[in-house]
PDB file of N, CA and C in Angstrom:
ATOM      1  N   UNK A   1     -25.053   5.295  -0.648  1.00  0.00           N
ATOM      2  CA  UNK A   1     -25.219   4.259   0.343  1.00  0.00           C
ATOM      3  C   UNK A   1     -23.863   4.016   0.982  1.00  0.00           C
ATOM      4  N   UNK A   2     -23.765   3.706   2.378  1.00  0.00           N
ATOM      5  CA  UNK A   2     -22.890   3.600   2.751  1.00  0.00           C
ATOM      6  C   UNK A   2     -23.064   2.954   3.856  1.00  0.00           C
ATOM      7  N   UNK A   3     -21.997   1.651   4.299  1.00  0.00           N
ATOM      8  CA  UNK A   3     -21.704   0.280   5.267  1.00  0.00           C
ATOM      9  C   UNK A   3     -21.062   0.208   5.954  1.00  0.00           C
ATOM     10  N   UNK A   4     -20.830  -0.061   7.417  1.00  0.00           N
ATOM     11  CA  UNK A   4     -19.819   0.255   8.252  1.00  0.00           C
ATOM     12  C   UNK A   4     -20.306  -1.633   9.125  1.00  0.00           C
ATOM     13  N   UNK A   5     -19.261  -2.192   8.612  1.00  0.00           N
ATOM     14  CA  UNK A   5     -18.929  -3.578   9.364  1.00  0.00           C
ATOM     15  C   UNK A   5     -17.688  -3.733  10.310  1.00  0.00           C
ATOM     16  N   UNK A   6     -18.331  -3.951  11.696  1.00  0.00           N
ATOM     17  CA  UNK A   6     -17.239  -4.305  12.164  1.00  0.00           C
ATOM     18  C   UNK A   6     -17.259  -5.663  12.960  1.00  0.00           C
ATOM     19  N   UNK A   7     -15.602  -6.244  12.370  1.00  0.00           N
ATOM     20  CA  UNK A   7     -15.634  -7.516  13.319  1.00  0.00           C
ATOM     21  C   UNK A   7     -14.610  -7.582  14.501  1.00  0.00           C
ATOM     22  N   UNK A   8     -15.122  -7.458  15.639  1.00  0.00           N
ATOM     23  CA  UNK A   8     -14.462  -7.672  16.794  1.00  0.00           C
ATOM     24  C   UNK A   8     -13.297  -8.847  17.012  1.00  0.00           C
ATOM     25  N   UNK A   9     -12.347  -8.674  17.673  1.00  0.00           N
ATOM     26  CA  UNK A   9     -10.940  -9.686  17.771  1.00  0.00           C
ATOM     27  C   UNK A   9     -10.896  -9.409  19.133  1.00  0.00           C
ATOM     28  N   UNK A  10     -10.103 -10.177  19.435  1.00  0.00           N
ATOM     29  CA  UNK A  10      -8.753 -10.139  20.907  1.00  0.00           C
ATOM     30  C   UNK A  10      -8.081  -9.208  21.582  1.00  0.00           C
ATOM     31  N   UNK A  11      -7.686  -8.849  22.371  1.00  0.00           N
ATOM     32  CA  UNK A  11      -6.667  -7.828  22.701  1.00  0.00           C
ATOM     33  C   UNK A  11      -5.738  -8.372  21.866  1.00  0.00           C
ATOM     34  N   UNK A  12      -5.114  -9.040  21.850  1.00  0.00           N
ATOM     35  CA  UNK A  12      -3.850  -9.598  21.182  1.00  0.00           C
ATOM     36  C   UNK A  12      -3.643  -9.932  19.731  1.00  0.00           C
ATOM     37  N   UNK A  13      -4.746  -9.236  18.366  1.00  0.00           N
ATOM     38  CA  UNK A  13      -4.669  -9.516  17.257  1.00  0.00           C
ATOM     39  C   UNK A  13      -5.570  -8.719  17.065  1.00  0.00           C
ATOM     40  N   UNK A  14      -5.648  -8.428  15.772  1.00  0.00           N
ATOM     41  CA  UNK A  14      -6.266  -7.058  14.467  1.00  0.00           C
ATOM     42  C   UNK A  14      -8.089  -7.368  14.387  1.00  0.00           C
ATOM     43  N   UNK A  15      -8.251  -6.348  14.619  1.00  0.00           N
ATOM     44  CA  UNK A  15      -9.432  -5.890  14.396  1.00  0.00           C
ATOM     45  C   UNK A  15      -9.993  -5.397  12.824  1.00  0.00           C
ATOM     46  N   UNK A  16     -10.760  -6.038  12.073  1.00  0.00           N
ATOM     47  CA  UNK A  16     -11.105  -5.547  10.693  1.00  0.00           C
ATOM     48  C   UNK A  16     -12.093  -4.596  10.582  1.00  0.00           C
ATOM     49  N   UNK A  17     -12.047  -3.487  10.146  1.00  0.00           N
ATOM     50  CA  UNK A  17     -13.469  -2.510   9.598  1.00  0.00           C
ATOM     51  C   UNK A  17     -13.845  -2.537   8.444  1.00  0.00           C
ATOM     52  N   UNK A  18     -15.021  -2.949   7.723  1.00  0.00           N
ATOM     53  CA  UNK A  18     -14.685  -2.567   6.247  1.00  0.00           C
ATOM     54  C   UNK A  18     -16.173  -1.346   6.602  1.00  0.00           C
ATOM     55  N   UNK A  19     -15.914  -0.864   4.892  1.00  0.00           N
ATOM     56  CA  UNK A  19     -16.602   0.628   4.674  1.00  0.00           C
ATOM     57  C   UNK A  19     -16.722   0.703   3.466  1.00  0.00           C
ATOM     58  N   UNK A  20     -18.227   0.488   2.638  1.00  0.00           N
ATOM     59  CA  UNK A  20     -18.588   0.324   1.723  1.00  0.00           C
ATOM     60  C   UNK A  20     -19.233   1.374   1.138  1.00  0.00           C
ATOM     61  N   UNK A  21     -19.146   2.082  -0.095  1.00  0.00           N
ATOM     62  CA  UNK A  21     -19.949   3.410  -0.672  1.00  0.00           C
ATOM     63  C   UNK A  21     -19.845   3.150  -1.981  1.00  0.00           C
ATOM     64  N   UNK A  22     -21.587   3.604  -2.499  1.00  0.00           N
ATOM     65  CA  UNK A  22     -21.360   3.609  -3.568  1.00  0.00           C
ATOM     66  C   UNK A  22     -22.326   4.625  -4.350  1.00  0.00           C
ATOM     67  N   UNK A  23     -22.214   5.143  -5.168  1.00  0.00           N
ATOM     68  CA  UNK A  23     -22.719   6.414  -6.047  1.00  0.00           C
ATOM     69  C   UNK A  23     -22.859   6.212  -7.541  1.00  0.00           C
ATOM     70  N   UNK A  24     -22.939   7.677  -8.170  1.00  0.00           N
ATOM     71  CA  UNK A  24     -22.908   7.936  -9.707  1.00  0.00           C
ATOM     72  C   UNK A  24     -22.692   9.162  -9.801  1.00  0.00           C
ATOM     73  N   UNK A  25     -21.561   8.878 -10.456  1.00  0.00           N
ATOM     74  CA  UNK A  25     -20.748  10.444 -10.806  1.00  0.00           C
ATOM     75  C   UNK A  25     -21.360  10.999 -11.390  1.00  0.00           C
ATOM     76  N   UNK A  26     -20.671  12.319 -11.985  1.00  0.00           N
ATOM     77  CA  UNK A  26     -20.922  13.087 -12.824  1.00  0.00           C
ATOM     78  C   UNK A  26     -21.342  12.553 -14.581  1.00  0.00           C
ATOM     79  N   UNK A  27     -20.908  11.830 -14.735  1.00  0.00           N
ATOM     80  CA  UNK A  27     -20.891  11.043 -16.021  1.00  0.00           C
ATOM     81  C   UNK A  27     -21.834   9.827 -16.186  1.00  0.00           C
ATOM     82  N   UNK A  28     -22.423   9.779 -14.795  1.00  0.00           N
ATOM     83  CA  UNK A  28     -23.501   8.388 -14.848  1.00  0.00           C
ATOM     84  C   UNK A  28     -23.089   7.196 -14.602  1.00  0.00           C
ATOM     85  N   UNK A  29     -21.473   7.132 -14.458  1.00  0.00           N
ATOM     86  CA  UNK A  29     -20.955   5.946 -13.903  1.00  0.00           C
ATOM     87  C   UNK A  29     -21.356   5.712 -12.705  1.00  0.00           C
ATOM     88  N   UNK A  30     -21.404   4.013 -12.567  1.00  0.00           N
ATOM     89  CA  UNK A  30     -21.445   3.834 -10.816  1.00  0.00           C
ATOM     90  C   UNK A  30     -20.306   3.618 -10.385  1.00  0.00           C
ATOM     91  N   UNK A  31     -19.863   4.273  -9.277  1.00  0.00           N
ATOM     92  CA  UNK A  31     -18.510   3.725  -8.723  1.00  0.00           C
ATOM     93  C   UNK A  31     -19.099   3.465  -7.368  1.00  0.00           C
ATOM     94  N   UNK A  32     -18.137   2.326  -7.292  1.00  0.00           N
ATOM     95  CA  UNK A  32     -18.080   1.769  -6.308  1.00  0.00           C
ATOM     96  C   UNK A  32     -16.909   1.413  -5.473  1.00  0.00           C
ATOM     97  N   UNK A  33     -17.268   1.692  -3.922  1.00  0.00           N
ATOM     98  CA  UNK A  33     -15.978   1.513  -2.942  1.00  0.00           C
ATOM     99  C   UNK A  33     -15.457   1.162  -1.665  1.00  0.00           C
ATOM    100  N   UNK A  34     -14.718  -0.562  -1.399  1.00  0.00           N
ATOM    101  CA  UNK A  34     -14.675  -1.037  -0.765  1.00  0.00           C
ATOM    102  C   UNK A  34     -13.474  -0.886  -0.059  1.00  0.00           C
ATOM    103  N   UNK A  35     -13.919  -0.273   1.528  1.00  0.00           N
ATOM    104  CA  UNK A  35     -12.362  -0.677   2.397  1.00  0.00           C
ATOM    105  C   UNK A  35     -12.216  -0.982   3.163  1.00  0.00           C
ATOM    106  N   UNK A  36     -11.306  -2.165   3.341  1.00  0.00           N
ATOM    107  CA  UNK A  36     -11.107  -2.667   4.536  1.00  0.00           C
ATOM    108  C   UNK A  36      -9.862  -2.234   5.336  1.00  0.00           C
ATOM    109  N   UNK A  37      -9.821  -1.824   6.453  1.00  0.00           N
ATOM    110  CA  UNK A  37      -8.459  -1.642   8.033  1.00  0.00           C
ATOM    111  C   UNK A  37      -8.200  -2.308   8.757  1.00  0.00           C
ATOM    112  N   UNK A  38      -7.093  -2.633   8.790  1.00  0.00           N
ATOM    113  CA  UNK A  38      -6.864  -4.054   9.950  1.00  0.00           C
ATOM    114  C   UNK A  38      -5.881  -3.006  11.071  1.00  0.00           C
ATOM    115  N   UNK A  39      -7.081  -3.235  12.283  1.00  0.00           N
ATOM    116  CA  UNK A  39      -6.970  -2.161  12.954  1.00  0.00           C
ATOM    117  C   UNK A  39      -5.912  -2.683  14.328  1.00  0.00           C
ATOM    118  N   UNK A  40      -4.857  -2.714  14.745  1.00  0.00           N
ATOM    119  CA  UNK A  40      -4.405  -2.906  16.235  1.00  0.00           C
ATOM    120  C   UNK A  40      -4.896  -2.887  17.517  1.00  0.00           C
ATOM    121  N   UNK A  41      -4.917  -3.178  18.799  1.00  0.00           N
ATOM    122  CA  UNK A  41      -5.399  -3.229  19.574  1.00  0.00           C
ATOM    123  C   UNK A  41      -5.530  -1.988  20.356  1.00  0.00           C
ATOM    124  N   UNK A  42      -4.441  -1.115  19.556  1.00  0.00           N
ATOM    125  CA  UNK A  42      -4.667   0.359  20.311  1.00  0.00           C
ATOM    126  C   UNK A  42      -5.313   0.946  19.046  1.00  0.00           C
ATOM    127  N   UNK A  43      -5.882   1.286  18.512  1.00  0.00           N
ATOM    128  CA  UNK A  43      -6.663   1.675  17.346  1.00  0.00           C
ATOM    129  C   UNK A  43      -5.923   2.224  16.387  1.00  0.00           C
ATOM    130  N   UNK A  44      -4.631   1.500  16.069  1.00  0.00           N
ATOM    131  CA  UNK A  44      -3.613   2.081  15.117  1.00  0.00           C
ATOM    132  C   UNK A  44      -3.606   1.383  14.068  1.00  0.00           C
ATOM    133  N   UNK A  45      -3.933   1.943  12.902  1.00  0.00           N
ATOM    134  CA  UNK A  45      -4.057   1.280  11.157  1.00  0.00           C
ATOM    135  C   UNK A  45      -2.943   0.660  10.784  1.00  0.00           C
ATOM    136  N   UNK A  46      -2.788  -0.607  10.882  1.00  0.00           N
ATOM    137  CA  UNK A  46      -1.643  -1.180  10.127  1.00  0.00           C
ATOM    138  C   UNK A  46      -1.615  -1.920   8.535  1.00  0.00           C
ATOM    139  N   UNK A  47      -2.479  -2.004   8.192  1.00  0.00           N
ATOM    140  CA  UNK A  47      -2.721  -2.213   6.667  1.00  0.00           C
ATOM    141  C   UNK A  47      -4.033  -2.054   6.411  1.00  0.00           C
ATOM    142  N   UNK A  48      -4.093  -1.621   5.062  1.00  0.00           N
ATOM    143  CA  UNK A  48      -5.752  -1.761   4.252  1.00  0.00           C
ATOM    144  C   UNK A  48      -5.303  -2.592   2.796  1.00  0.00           C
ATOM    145  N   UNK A  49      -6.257  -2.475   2.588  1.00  0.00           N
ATOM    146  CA  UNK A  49      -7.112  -3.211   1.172  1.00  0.00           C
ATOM    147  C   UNK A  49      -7.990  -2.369   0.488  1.00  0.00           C
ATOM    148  N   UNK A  50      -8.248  -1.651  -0.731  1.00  0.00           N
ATOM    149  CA  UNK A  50      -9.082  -1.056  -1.104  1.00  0.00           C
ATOM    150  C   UNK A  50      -9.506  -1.128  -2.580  1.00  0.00           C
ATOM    151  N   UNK A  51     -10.718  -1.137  -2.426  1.00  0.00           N
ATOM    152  CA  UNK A  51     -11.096  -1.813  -4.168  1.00  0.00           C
ATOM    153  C   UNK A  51     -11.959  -0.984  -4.593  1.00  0.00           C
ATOM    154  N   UNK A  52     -11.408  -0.011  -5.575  1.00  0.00           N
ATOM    155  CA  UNK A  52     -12.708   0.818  -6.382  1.00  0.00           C
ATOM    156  C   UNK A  52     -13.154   0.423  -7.402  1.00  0.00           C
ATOM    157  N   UNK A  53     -14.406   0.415  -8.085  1.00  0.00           N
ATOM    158  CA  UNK A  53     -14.481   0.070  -9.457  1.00  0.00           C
ATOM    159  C   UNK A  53     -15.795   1.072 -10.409  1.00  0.00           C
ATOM    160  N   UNK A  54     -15.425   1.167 -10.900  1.00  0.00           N
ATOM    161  CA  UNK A  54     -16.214   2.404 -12.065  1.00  0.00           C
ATOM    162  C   UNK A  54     -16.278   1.469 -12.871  1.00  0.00           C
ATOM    163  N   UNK A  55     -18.071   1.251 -12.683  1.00  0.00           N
ATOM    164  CA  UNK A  55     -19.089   0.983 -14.083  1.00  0.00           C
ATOM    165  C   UNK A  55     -19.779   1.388 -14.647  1.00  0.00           C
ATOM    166  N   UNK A  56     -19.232   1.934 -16.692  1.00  0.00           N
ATOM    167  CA  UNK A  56     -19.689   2.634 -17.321  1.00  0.00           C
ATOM    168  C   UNK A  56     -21.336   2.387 -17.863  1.00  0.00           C
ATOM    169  N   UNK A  57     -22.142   3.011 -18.308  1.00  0.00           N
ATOM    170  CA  UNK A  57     -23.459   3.025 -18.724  1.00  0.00           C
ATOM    171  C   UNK A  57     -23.472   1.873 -19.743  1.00  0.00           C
ATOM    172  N   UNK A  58     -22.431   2.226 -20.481  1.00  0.00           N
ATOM    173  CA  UNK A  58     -22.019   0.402 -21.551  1.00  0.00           C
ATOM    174  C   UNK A  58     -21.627  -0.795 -21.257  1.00  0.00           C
ATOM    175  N   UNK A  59     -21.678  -0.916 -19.841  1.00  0.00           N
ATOM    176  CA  UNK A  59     -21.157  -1.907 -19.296  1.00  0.00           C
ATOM    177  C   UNK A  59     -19.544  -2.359 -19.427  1.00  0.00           C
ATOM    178  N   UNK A  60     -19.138  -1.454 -19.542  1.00  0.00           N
ATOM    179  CA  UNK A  60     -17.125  -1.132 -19.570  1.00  0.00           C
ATOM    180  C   UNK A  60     -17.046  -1.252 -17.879  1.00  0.00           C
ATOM    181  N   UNK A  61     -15.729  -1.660 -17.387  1.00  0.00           N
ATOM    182  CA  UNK A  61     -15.606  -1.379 -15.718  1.00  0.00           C
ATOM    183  C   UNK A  61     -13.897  -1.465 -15.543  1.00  0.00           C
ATOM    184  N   UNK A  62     -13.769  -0.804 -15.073  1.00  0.00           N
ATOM    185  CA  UNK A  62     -12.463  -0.574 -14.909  1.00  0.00           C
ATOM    186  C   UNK A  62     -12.490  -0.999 -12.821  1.00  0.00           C
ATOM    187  N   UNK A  63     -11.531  -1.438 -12.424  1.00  0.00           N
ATOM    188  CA  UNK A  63     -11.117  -2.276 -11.022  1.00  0.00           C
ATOM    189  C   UNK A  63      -9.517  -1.714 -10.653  1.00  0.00           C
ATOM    190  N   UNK A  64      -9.722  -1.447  -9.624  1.00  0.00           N
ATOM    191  CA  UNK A  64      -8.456  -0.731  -9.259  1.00  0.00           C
ATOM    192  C   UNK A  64      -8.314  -1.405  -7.356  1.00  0.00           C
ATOM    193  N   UNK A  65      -7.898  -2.560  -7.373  1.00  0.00           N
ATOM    194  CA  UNK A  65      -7.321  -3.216  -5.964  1.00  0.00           C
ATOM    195  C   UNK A  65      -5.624  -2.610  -5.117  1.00  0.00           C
ATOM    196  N   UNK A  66      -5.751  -1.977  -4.014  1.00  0.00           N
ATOM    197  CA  UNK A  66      -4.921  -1.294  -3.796  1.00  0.00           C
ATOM    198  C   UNK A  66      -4.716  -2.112  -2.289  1.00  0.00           C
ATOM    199  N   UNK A  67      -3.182  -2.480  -1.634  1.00  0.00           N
ATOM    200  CA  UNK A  67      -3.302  -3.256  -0.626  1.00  0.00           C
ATOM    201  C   UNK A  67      -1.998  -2.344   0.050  1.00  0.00           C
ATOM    202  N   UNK A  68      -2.186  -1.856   0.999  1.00  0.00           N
ATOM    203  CA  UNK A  68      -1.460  -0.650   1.635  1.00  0.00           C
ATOM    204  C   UNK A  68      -0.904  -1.123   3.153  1.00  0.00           C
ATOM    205  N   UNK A  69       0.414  -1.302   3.738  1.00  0.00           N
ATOM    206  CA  UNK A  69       0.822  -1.652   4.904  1.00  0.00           C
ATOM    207  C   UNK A  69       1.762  -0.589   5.833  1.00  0.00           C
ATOM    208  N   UNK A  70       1.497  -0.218   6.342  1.00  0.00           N
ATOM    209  CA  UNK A  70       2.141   1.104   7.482  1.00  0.00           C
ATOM    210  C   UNK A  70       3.515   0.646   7.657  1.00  0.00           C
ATOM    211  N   UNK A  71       4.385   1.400   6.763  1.00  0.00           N
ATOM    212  CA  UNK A  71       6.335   1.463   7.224  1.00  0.00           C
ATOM    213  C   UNK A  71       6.520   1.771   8.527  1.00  0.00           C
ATOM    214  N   UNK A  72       8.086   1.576   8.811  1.00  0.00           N
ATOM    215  CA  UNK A  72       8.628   1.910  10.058  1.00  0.00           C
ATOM    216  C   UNK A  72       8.399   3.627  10.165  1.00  0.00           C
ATOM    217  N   UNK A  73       8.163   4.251   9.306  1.00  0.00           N
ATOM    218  CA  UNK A  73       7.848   5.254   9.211  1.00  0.00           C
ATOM    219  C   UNK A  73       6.954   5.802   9.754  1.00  0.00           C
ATOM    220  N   UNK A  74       5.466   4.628   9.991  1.00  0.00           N
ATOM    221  CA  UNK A  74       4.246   5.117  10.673  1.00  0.00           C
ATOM    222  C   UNK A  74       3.475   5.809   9.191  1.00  0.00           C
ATOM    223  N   UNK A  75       3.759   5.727   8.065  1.00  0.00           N
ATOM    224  CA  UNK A  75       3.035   6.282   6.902  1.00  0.00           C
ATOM    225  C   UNK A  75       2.255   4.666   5.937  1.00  0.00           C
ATOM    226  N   UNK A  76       1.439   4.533   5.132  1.00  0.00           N
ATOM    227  CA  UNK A  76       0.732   3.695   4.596  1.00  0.00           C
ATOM    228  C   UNK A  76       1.656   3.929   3.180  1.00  0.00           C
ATOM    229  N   UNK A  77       2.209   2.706   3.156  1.00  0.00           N
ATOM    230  CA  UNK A  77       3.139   2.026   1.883  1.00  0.00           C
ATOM    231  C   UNK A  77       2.148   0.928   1.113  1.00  0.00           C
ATOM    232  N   UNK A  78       1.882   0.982  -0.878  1.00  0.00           N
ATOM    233  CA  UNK A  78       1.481   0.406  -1.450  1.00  0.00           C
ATOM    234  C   UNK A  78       2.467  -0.473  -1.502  1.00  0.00           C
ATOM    235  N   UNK A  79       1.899  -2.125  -1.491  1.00  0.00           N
ATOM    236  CA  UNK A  79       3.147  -3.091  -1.613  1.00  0.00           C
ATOM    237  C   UNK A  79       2.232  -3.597  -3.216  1.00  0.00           C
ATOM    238  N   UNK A  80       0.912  -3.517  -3.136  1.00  0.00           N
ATOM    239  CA  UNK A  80       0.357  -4.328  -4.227  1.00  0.00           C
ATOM    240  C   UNK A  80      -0.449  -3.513  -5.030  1.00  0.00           C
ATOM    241  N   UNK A  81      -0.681  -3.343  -6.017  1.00  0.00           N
ATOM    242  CA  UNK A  81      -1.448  -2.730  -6.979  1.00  0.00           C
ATOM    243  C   UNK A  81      -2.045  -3.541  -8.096  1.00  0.00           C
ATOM    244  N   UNK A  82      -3.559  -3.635  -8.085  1.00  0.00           N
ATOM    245  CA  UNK A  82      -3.766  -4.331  -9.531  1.00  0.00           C
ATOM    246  C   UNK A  82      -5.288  -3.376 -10.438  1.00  0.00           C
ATOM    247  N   UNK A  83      -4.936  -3.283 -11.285  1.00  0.00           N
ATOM    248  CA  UNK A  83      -5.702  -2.446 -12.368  1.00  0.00           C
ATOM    249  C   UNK A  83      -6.639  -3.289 -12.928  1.00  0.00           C
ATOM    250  N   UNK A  84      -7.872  -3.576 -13.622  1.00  0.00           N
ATOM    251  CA  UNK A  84      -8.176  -4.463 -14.528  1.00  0.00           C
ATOM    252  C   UNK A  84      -9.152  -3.515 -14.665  1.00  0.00           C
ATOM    253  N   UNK A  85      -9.395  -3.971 -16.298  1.00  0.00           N
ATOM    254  CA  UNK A  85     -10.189  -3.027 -17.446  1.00  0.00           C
ATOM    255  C   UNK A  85     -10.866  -4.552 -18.234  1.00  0.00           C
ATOM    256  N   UNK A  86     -12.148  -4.410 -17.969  1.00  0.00           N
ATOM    257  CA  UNK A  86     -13.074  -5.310 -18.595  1.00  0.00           C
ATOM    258  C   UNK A  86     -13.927  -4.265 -19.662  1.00  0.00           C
ATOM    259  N   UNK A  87     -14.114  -4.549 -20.920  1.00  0.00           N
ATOM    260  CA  UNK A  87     -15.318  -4.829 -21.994  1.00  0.00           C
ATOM    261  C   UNK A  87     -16.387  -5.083 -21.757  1.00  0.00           C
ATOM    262  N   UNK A  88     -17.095  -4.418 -21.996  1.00  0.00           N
ATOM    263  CA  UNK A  88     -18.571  -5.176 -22.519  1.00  0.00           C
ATOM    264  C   UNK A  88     -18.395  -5.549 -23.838  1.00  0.00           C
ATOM    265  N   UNK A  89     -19.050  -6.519 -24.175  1.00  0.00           N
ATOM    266  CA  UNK A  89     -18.995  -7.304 -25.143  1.00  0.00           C
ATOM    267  C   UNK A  89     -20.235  -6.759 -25.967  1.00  0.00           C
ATOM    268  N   UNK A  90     -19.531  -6.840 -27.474  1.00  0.00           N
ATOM    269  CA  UNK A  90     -20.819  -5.722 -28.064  1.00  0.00           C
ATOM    270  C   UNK A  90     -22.041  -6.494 -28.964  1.00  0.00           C
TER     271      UNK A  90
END
């Protein structure tokens, strides 16, 4: 399955896309995957947000939030990273 939202802005401020997919691997996990682009007025990517998360058949899930902003470089720089690993409770 897969989501394509878009919210319209201004000439003069960022445009958001998000883009949602989600499946089952090879292993029967569901992963799941959210991203959002905060897009410029000339259609140039200046930061994302991206959140994957793999949920095991035992109800284990591992979360991986990734928040990415375009250097003077013109390349996508991680400024934020967060991991989280939840249990199912047995």
């Amino acid at each position: 399955m897969s989501e394509n939202n878009q919210k319209s802005a201004s000439e003069d401020s960022l445009e958001v896309v998000e883009v949602e997919t989600e499946g089952v691997d090879d292993e029967g996990n569901l992963v799941i995957d959210e991203l959002l682009v905060a897009v410029d007025s000339e259609g140039r990517i200046v930061a994302t947000d991206e959140t994957a998360a793999v949920i095991t058949s035992e109800g284990d899930a591992v979360v991986d939030e990734k928040l990415s902003v375009v250097g003077e470089d013109g390349q996508l720089h991680a400024v934020e990273e967060d991991v989280s690993v939840l249990e199912a409770e047995e």
